[in-house]
N, C-alpha and C. Protein backbone atom coordinates (compact mmCIF):
# COMPACT_ATOMS: atom_id res chain seq x y z
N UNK A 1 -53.62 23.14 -68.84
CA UNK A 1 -54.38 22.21 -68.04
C UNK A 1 -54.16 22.53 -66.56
N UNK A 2 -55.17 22.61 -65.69
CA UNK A 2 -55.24 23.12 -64.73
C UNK A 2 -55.57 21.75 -63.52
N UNK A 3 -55.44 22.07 -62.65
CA UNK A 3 -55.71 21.29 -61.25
C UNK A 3 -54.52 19.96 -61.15
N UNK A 4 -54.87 19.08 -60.14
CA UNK A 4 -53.73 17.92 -59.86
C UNK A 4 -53.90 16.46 -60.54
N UNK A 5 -52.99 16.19 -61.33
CA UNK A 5 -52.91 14.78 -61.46
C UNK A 5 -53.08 13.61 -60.78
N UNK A 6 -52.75 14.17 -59.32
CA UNK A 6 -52.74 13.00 -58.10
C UNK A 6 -53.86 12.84 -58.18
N UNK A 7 -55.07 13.80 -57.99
CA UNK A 7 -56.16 13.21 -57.26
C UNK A 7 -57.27 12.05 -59.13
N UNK A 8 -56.15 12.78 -60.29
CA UNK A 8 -57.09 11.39 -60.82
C UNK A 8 -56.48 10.26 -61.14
N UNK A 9 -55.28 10.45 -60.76
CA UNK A 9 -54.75 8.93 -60.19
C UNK A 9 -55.17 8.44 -59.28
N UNK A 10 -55.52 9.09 -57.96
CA UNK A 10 -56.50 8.22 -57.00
C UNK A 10 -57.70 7.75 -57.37
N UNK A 11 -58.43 8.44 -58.39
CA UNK A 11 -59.38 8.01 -59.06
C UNK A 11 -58.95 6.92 -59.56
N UNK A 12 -58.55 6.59 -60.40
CA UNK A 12 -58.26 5.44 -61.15
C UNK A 12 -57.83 3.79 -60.28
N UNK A 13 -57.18 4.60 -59.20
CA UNK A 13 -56.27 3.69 -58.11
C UNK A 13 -57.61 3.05 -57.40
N UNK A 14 -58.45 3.73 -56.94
CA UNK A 14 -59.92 3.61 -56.20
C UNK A 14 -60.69 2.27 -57.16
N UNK A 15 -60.10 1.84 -58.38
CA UNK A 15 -61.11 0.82 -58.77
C UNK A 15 -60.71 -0.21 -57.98
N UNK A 16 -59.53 -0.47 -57.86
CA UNK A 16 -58.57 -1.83 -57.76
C UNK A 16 -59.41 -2.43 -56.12
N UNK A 17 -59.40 -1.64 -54.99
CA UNK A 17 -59.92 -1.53 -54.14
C UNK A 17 -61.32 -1.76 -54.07
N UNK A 18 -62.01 -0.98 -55.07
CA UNK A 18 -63.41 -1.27 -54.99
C UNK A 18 -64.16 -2.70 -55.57
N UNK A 19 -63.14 -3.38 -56.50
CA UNK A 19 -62.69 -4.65 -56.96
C UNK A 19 -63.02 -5.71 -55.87
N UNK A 20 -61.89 -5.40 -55.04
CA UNK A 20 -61.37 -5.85 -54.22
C UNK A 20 -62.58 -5.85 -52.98
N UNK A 21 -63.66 -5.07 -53.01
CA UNK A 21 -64.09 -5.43 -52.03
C UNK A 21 -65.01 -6.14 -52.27
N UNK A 22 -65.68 -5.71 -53.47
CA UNK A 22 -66.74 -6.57 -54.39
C UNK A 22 -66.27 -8.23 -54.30
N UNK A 23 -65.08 -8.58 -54.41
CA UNK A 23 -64.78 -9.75 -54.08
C UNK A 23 -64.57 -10.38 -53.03
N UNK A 24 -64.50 -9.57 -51.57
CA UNK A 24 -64.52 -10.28 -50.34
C UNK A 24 -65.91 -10.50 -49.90
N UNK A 25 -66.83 -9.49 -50.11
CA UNK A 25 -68.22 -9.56 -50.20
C UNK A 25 -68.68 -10.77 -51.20
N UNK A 26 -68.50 -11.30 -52.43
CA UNK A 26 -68.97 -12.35 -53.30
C UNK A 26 -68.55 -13.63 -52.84
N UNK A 27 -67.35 -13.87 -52.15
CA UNK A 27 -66.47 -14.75 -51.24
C UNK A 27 -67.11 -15.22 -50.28
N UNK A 28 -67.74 -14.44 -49.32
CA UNK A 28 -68.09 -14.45 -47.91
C UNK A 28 -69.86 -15.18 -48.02
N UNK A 29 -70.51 -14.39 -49.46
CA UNK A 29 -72.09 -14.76 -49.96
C UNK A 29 -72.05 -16.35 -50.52
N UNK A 30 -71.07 -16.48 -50.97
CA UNK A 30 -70.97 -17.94 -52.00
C UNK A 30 -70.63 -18.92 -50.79
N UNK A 31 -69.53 -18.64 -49.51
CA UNK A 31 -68.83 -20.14 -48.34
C UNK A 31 -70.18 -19.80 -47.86
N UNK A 32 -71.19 -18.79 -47.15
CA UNK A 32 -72.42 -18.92 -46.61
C UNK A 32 -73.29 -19.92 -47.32
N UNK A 33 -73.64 -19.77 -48.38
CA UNK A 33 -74.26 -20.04 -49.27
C UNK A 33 -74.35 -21.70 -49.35
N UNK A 34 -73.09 -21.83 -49.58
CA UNK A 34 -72.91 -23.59 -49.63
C UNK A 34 -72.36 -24.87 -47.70
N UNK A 35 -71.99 -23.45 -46.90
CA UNK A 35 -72.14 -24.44 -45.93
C UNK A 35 -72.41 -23.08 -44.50
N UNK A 36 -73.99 -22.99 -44.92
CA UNK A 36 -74.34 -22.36 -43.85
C UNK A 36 -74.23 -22.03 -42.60
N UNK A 37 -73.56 -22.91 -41.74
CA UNK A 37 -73.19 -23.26 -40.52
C UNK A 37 -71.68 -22.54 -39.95
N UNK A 38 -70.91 -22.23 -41.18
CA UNK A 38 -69.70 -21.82 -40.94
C UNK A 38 -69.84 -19.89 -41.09
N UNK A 39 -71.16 -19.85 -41.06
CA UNK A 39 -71.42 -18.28 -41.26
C UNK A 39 -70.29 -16.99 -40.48
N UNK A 40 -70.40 -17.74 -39.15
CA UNK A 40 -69.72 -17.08 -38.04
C UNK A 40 -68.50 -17.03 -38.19
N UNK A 41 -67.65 -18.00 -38.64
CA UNK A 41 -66.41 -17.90 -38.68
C UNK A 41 -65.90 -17.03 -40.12
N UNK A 42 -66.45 -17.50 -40.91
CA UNK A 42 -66.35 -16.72 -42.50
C UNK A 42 -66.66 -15.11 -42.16
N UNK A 43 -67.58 -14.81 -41.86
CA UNK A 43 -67.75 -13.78 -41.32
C UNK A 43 -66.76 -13.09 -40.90
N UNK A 44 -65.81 -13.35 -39.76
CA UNK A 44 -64.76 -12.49 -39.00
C UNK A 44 -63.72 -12.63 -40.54
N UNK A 45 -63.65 -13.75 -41.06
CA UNK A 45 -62.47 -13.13 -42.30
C UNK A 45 -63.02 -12.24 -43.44
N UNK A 46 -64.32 -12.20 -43.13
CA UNK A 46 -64.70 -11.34 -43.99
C UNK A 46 -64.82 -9.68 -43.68
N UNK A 47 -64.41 -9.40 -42.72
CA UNK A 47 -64.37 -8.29 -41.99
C UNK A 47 -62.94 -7.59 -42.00
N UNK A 48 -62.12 -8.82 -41.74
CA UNK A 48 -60.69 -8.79 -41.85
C UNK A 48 -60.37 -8.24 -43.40
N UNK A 49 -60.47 -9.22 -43.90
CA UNK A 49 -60.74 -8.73 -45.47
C UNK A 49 -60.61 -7.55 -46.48
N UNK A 50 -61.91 -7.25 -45.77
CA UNK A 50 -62.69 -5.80 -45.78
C UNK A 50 -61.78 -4.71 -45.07
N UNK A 51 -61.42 -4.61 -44.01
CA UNK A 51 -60.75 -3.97 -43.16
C UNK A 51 -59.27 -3.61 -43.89
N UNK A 52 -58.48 -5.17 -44.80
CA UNK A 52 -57.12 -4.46 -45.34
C UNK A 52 -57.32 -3.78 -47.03
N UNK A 53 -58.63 -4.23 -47.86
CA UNK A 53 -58.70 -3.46 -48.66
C UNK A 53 -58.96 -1.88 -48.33
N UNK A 54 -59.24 -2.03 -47.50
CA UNK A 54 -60.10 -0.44 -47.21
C UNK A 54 -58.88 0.25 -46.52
N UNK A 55 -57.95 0.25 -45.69
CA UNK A 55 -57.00 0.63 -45.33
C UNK A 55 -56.10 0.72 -46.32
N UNK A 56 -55.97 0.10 -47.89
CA UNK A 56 -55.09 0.20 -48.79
C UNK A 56 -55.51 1.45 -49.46
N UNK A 57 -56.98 1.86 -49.65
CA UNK A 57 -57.44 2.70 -50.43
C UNK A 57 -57.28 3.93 -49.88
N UNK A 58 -57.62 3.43 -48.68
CA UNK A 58 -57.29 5.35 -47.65
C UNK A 58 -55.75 5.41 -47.41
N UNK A 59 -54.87 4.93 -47.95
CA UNK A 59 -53.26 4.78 -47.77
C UNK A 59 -53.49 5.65 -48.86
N UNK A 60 -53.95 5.14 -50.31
CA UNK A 60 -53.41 5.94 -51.47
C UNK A 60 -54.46 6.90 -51.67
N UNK A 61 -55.40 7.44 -50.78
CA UNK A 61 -55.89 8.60 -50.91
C UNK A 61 -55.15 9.86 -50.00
N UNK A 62 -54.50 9.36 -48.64
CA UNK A 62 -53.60 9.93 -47.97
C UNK A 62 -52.38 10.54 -49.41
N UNK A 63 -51.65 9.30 -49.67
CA UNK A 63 -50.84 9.87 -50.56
C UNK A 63 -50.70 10.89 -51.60
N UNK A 64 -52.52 10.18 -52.16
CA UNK A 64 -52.46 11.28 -53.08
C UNK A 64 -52.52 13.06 -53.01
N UNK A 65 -53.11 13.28 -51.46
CA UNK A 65 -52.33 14.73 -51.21
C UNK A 65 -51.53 15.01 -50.83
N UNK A 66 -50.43 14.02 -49.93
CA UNK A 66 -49.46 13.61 -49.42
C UNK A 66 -48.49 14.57 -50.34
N UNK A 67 -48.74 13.86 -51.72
CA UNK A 67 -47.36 14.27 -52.71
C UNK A 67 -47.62 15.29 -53.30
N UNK A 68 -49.00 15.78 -53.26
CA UNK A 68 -49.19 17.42 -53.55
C UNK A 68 -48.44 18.26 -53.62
């Protein structure tokens, strides 16, 4: 068997994240949804959100050549 294990462990690692964003996005559509007015503020945590899943995923894509 040929090539690296890491990178399909990052594969696999990449759902949890993509999960994860699918749910700050469904979060952010549903508080809009029911009290329209608070758009603006929901919004910036939804960015925030967004911002530490996505920094978790490029952590363990770093790693995964990291440990190459």
């Amino acid at each position: 068997m040929t090539g690296s294990l890491n990178v399909i462990g990052y594969g696999i690692a990449a759902l949890g994240p993509g999960i994860g964003v699918g749910l700050v996005f469904a979060a952010y559509i549903q508080a809009t949804a029911r009290q329209p007015e608070s758009a603006g503020l929901t919004r910036t945590y939804m960015f925030m959100g967004f911002a530490v899943v996505e920094a978790l995923a490029l952590l363990g894509l770093v790693l995964a050549f990291a440990i190459k």
